[in-house]
C-alpha atoms as a PDB file:
ATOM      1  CA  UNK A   1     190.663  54.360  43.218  1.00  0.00           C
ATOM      2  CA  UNK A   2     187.005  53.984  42.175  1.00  0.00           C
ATOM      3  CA  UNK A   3     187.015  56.780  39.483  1.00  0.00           C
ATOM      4  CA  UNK A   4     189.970  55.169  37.962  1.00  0.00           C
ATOM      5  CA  UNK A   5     188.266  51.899  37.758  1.00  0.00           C
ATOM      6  CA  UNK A   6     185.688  52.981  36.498  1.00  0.00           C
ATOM      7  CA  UNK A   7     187.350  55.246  33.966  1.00  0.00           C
ATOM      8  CA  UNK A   8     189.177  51.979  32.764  1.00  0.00           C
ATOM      9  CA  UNK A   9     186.147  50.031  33.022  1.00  0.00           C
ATOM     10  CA  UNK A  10     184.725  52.977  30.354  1.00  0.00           C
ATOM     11  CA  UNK A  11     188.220  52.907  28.676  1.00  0.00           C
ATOM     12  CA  UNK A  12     187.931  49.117  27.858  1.00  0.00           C
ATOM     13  CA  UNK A  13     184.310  48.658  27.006  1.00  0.00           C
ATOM     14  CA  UNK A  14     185.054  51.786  24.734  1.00  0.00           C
ATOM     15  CA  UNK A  15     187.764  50.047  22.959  1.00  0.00           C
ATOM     16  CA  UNK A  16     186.478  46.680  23.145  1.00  0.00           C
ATOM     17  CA  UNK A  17     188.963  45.340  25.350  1.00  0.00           C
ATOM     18  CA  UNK A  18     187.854  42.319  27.782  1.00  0.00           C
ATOM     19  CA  UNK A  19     188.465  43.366  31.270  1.00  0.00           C
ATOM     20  CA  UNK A  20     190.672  41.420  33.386  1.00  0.00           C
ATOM     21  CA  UNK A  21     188.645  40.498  36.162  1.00  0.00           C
ATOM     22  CA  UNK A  22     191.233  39.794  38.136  1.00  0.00           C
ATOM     23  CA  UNK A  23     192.708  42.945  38.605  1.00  0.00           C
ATOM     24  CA  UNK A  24     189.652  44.298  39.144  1.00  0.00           C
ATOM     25  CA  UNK A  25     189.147  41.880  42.298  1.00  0.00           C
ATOM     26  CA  UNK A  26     192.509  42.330  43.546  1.00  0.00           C
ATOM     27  CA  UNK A  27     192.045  46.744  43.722  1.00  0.00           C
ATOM     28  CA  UNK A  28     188.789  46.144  45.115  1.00  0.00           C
ATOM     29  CA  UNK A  29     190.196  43.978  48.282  1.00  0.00           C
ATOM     30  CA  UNK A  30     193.178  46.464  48.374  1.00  0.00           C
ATOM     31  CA  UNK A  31     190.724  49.099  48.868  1.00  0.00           C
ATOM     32  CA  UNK A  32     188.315  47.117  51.225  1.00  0.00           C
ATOM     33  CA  UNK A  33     190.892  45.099  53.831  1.00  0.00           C
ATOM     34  CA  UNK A  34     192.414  47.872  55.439  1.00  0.00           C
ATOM     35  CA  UNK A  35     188.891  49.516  55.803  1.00  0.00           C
ATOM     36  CA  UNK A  36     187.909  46.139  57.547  1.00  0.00           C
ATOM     37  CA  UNK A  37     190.940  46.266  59.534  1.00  0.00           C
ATOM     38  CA  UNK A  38     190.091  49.567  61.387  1.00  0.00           C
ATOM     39  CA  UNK A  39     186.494  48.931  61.946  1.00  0.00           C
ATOM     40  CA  UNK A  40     187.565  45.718  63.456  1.00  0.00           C
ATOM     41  CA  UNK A  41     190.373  47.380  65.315  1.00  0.00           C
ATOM     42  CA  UNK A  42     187.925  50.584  66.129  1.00  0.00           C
ATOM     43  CA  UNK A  43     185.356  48.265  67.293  1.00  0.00           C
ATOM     44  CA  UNK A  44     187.689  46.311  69.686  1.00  0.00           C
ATOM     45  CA  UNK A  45     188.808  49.268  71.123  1.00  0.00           C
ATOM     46  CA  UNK A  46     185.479  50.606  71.999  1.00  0.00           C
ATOM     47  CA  UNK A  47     184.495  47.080  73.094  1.00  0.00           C
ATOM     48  CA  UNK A  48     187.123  47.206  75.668  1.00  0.00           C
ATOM     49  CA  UNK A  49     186.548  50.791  77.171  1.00  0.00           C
ATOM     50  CA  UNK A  50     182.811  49.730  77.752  1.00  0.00           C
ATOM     51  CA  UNK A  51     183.904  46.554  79.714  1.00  0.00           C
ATOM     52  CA  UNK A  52     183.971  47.188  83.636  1.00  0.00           C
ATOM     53  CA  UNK A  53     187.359  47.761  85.616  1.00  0.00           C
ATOM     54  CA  UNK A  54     186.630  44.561  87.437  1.00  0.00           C
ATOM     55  CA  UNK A  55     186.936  42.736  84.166  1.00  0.00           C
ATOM     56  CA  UNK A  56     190.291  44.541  83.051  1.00  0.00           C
ATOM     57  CA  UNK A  57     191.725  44.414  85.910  1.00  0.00           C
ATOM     58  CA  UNK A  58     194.184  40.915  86.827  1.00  0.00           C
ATOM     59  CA  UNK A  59     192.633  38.157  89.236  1.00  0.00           C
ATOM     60  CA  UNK A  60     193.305  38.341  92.942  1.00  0.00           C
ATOM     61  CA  UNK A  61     196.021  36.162  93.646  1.00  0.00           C
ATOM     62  CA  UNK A  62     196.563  33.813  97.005  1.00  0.00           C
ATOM     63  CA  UNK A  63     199.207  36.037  98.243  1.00  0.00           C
ATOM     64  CA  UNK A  64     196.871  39.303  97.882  1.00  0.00           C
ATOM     65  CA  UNK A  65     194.227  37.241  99.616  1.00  0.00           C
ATOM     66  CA  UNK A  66     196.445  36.248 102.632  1.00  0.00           C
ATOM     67  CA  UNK A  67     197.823  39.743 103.146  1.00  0.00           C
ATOM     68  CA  UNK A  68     194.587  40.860 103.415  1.00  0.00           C
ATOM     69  CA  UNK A  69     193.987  38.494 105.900  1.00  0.00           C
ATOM     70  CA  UNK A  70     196.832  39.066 108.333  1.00  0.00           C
ATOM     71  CA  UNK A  71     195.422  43.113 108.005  1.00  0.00           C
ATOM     72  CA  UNK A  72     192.707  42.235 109.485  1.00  0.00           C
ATOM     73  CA  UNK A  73     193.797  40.148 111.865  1.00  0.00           C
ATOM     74  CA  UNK A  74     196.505  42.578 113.058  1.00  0.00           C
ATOM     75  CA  UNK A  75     193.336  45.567 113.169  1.00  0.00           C
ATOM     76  CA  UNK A  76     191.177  43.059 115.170  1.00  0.00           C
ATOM     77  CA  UNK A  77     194.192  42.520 117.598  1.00  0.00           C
ATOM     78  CA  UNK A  78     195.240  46.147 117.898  1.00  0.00           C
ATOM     79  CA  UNK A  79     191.582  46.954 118.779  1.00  0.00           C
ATOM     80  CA  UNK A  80     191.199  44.305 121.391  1.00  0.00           C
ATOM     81  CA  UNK A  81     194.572  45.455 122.984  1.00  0.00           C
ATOM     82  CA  UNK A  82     193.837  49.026 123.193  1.00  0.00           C
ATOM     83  CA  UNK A  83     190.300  48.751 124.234  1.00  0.00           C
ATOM     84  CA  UNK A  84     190.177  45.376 126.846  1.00  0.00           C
ATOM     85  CA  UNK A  85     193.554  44.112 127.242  1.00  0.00           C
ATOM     86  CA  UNK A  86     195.105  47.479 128.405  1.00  0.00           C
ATOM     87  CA  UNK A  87     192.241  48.570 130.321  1.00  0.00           C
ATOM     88  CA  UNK A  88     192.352  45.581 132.664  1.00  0.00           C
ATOM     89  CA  UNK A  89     195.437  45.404 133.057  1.00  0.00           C
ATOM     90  CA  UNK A  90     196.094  48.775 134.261  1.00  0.00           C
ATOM     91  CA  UNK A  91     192.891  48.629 136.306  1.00  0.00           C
ATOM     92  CA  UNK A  92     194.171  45.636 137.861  1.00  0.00           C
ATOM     93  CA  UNK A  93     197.021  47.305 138.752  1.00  0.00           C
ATOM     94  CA  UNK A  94     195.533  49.911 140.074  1.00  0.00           C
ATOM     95  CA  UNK A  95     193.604  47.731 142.473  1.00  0.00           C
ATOM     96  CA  UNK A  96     196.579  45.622 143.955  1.00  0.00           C
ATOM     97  CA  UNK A  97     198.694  48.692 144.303  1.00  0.00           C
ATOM     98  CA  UNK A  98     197.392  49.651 147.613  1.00  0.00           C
ATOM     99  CA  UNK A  99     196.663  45.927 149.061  1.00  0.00           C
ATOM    100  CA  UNK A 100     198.671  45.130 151.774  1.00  0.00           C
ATOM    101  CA  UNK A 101     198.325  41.558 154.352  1.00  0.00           C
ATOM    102  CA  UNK A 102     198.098  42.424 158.399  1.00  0.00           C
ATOM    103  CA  UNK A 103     201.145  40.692 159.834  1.00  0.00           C
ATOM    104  CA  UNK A 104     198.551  39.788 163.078  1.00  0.00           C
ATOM    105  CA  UNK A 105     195.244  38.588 161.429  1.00  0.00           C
ATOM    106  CA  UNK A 106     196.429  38.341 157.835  1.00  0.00           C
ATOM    107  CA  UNK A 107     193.895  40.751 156.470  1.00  0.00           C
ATOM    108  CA  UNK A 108     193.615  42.486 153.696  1.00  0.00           C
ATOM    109  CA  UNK A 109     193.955  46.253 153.964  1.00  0.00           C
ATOM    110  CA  UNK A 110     193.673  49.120 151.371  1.00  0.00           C
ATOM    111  CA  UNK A 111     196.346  51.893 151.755  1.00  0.00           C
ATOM    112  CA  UNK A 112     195.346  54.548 149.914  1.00  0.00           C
ATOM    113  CA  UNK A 113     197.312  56.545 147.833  1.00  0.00           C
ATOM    114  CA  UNK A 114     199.115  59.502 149.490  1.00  0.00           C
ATOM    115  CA  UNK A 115     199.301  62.522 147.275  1.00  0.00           C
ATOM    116  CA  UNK A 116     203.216  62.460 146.571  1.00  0.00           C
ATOM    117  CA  UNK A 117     202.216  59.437 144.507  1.00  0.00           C
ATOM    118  CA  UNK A 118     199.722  61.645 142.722  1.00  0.00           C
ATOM    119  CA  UNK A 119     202.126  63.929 142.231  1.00  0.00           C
ATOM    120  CA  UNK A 120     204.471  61.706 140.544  1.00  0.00           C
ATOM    121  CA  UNK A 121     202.151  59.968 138.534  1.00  0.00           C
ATOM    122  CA  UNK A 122     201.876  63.336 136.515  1.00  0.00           C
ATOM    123  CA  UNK A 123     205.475  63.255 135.846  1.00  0.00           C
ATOM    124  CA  UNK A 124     205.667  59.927 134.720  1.00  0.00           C
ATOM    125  CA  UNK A 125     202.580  60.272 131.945  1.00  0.00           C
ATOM    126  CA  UNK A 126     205.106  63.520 130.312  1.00  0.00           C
ATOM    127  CA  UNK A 127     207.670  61.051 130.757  1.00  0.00           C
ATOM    128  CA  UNK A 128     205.398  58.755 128.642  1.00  0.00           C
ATOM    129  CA  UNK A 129     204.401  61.642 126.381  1.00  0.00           C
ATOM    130  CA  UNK A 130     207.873  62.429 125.520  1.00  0.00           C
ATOM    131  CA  UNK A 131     208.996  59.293 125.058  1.00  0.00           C
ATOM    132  CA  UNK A 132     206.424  58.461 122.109  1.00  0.00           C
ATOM    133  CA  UNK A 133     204.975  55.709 124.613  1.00  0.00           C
ATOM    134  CA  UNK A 134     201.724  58.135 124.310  1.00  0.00           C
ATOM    135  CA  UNK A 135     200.793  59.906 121.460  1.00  0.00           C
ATOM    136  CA  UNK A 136     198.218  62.482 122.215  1.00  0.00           C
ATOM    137  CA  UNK A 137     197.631  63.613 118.946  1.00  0.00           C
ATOM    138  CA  UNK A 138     196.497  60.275 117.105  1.00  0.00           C
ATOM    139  CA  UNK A 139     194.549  59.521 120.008  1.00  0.00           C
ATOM    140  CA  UNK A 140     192.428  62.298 120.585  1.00  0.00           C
ATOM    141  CA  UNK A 141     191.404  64.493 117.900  1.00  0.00           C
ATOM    142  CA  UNK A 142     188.370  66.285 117.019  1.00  0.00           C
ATOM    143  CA  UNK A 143     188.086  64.337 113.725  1.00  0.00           C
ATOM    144  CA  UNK A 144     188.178  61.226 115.420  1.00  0.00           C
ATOM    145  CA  UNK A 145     184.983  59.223 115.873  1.00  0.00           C
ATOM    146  CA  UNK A 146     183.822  59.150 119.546  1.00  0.00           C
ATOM    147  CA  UNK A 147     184.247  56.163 120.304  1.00  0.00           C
ATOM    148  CA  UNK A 148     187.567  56.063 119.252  1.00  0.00           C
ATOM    149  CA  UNK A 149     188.423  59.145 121.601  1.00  0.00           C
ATOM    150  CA  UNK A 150     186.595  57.761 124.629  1.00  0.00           C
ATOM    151  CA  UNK A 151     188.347  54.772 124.374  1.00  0.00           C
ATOM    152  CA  UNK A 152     191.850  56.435 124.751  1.00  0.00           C
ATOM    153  CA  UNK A 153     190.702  58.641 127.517  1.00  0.00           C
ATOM    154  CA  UNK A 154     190.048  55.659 129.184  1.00  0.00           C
ATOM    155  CA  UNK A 155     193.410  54.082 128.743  1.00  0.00           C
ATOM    156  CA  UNK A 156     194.897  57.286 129.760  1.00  0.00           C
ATOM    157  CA  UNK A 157     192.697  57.761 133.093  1.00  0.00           C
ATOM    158  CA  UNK A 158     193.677  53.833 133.822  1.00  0.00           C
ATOM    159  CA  UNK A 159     197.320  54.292 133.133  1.00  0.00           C
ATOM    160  CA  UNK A 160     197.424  57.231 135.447  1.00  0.00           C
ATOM    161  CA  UNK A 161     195.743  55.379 138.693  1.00  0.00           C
ATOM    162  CA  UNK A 162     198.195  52.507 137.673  1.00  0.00           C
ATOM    163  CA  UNK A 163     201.227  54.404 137.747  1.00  0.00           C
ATOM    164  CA  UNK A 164     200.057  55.954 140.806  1.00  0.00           C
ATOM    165  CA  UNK A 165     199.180  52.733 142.467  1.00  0.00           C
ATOM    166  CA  UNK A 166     202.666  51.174 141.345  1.00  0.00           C
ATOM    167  CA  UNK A 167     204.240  54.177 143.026  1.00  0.00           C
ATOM    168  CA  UNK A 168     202.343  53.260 146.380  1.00  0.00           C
ATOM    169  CA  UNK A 169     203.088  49.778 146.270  1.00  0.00           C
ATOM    170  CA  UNK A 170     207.076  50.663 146.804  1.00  0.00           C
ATOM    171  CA  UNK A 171     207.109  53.683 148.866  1.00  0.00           C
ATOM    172  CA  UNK A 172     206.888  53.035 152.514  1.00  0.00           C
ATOM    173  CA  UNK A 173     203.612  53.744 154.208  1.00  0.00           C
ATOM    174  CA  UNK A 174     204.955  56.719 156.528  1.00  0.00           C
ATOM    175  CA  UNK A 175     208.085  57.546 158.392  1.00  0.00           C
ATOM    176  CA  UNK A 176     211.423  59.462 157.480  1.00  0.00           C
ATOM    177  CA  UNK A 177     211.956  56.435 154.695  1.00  0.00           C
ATOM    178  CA  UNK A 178     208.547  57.297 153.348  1.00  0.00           C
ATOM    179  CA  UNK A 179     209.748  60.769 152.692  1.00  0.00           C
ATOM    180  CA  UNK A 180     213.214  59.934 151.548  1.00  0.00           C
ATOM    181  CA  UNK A 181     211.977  56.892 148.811  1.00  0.00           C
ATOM    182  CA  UNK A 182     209.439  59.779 147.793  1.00  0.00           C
ATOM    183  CA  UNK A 183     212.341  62.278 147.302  1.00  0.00           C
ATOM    184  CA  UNK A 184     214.265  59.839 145.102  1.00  0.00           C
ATOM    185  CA  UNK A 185     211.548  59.089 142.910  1.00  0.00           C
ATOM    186  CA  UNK A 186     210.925  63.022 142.443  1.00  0.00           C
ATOM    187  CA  UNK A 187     214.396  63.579 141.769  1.00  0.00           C
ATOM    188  CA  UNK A 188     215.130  61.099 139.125  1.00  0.00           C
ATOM    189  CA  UNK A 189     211.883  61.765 137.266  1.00  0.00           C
ATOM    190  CA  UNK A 190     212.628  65.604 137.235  1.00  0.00           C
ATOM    191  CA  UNK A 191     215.733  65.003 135.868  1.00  0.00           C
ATOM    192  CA  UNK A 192     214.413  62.789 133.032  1.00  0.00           C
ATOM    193  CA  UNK A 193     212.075  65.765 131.872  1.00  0.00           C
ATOM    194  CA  UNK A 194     215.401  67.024 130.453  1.00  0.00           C
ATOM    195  CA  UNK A 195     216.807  64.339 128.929  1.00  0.00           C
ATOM    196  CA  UNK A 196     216.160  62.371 125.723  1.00  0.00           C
ATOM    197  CA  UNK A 197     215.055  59.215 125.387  1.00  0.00           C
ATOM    198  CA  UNK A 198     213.109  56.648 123.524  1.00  0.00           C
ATOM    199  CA  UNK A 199     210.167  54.119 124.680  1.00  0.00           C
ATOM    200  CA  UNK A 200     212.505  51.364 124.727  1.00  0.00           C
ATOM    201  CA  UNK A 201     214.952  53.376 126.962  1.00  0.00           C
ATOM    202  CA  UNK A 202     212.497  54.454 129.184  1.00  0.00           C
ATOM    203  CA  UNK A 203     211.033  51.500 129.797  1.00  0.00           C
ATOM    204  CA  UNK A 204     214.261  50.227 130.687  1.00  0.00           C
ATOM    205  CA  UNK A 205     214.712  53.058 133.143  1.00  0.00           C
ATOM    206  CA  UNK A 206     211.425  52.008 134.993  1.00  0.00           C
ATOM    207  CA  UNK A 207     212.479  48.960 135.184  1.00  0.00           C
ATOM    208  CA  UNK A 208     215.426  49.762 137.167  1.00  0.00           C
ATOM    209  CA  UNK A 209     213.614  52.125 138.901  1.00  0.00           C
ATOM    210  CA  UNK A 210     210.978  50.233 140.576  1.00  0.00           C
ATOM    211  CA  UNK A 211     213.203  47.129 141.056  1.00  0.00           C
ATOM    212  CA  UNK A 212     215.423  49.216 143.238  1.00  0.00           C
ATOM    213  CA  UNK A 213     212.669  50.723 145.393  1.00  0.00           C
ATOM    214  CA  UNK A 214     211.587  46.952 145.632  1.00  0.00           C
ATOM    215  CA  UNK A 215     214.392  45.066 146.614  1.00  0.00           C
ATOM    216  CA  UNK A 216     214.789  48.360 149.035  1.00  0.00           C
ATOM    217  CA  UNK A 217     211.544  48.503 150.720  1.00  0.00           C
ATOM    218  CA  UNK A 218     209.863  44.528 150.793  1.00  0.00           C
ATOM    219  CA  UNK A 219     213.376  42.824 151.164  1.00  0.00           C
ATOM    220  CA  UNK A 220     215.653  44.930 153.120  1.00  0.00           C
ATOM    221  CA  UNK A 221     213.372  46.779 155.470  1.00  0.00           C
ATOM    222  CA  UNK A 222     210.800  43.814 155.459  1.00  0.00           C
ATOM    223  CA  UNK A 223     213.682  41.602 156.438  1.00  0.00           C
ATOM    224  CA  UNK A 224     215.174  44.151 159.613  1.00  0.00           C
ATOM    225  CA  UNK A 225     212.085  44.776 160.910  1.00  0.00           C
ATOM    226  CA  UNK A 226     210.736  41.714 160.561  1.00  0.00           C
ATOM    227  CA  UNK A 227     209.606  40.152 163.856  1.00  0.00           C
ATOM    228  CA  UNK A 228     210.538  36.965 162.878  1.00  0.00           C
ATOM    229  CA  UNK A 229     214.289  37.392 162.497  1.00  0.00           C
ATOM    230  CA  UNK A 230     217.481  36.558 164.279  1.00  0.00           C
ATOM    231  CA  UNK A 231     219.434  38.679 166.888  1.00  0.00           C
ATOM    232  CA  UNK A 232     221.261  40.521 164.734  1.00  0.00           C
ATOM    233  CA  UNK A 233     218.162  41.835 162.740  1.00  0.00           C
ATOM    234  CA  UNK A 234     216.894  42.881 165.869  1.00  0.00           C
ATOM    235  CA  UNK A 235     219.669  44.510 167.259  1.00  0.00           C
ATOM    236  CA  UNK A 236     220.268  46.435 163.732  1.00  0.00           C
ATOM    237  CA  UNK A 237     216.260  47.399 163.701  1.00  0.00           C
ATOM    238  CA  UNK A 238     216.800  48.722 167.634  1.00  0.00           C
ATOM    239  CA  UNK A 239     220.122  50.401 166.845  1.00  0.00           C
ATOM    240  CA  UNK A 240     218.169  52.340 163.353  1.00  0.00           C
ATOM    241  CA  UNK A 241     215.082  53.141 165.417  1.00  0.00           C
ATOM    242  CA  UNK A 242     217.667  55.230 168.185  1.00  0.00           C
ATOM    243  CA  UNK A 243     220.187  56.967 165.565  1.00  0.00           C
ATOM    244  CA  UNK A 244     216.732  57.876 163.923  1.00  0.00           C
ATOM    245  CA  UNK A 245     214.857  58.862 166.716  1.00  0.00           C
ATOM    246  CA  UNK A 246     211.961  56.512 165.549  1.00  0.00           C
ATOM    247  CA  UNK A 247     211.213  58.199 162.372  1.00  0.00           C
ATOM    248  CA  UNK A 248     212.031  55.207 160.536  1.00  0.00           C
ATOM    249  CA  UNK A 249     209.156  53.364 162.009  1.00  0.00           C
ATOM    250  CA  UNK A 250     206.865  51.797 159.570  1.00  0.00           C
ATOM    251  CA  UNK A 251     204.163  49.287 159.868  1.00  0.00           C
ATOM    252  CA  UNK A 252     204.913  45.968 159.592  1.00  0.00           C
ATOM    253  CA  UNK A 253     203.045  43.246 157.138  1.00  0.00           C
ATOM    254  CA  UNK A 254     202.842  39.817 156.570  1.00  0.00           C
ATOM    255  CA  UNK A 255     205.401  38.644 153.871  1.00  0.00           C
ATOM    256  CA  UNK A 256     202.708  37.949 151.302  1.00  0.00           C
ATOM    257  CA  UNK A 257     202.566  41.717 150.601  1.00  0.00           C
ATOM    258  CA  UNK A 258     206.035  41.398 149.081  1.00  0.00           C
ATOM    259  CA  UNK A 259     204.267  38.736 146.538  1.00  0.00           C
ATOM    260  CA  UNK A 260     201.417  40.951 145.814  1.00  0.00           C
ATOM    261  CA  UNK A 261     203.664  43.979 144.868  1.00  0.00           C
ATOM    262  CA  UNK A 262     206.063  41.967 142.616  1.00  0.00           C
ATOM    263  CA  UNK A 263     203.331  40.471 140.870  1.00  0.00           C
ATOM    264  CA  UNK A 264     201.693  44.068 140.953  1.00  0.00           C
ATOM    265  CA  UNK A 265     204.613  45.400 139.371  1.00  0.00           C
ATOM    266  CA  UNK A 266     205.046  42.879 136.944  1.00  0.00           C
ATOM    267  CA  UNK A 267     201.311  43.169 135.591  1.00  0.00           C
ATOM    268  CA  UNK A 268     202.143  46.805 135.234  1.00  0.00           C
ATOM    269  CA  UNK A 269     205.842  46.738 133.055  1.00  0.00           C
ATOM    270  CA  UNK A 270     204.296  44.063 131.156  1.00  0.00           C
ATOM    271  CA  UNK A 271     201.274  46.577 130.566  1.00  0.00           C
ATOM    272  CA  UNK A 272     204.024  49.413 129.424  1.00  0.00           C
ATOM    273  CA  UNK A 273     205.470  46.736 126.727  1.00  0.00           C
ATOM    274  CA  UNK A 274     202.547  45.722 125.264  1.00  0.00           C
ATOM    275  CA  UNK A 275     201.832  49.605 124.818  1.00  0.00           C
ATOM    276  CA  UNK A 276     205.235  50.070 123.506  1.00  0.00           C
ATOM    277  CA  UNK A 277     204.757  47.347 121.148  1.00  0.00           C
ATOM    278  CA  UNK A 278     201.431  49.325 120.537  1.00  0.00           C
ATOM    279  CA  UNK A 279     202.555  52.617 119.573  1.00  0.00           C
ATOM    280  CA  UNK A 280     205.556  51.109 117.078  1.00  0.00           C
ATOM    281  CA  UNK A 281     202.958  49.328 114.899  1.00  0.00           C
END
């Protein structure tokens, strides 16, 4: 475009013509506007790679702000439940298990644990296992940090002297009954190995579980050997102790021991729920 111009620029002063200064303006800003344009539009684009993703990218809004919120507040909570709450509770558990009242003095007595109750604490933590109410294998790991592994082993070791103690707290202290509540408990938690289930199901199955071997042992045996009771309880107690042969003597305990191992029991299901409710978020 500039060789013709100036070849009619040559052309005109040649002939003489006058040149027309107008078309000479307009070719020139034909020829220099679209240059303009892509330096402008080069220059804008390298202006805005050299800004900072921070700058490109779009504001935080309120409802990013409050999400982010309730995450932490839901991390906080999880890590206070797994590594107070929990712990406590199943320690506390463990503790009241064995407590029992003297029916004479009103004492307080630790029974300890008798190792059928050992025994079926074992079963009851694959129960847990297989039921996705534990899961071994986000909670210990090598490339876990430590804390975050000692922590669990803790829960774990707690959980087993619960279940152990909440075992105890139904089962009578010794006797033919001892040994036939012991054979129930091994029986139906056998037979669960080899079912399926959930944590929800489970839970449920404890539920029953314990209830019956509570209602069994602190209000039907408390109540016909009680001391305290009519005639009839008496003669029934008397007429059990001779078909029996007294193997279904048991010690005897002041009523508040029935308190302490429903409220035992209670601390400990509620204890399974919240680890449920754990484990599903």
């Amino acid at each position: 475009m500039s060789d013709e111009l100036r070849q009619t620029s040559g052309d005109d002063l040649a002939t003489g013509a006058p040149i027309d200064a107008e078309s000479v303006d307009s070719a020139s800003a034909a020829e220099l506007i679209p240059a303009e344009r892509g330096d402008v539009a080069s220059s804008q684009h390298s202006n805005r790679e050299s800004l900072p993703v921070v700058l490109l990218s779009p504001p935080a809004t309120a409802g990013d702000s409050d999400s982010s919120q309730l995450t932490a507040h839901r991390l906080r909570n999880h890590a206070l439940l797994s590594y107070w709450v929990l712990p406590l509770i199943f320690l506390t558990v463990a503790l009241l298990g064995g407590l029992r009242v003297s029916a004479d003095d009103h004492a307080f007595i630790f029974w300890p644990p008798p190792l059928i109750t050992l025994v079926l604490a074992v079963l009851l933590m694959l129960l847990f296992i297989r039921g996705d109410l534990i899961e071994l294998r986000s909670w210990l790991a090598a490339h876990h940090p430590p804390l975050w592994n000692v922590s669990h082993i803790w829960l774990l070791l707690t959980l087993f002297f619960a279940s152990a103690q909440a075992f105890n707290s139904v089962l009578p202290e010794r006797g033919l009954l001892h040994w036939l509540f012991s054979f129930f408990f091994l029986w139906t938690l056998w037979n669960n190995q080899f079912s399926s289930f959930d944590a929800r199901r489970l839970l449920r199955s404890l539920v029953v579980l314990f209830g019956t071997a509570f209602i069994l042992k602190h209000m039907l045996l408390a109540s016909l050997y009680s001391p305290d009771g009519g005639w009839l309880k008496r003669l029934a107690g008397a007429l059990a102790q001779g078909v029996s042969l007294g193997t279904l003597d048991a010690p005897m305990f002041a009523p508040a021991t029935g308190y302490i191992s429903f409220f035992t029991l209670g601390l400990y299901i509620a204890g399974l729920m919240l680890m449920s409710s754990r484990s599903e978020q």
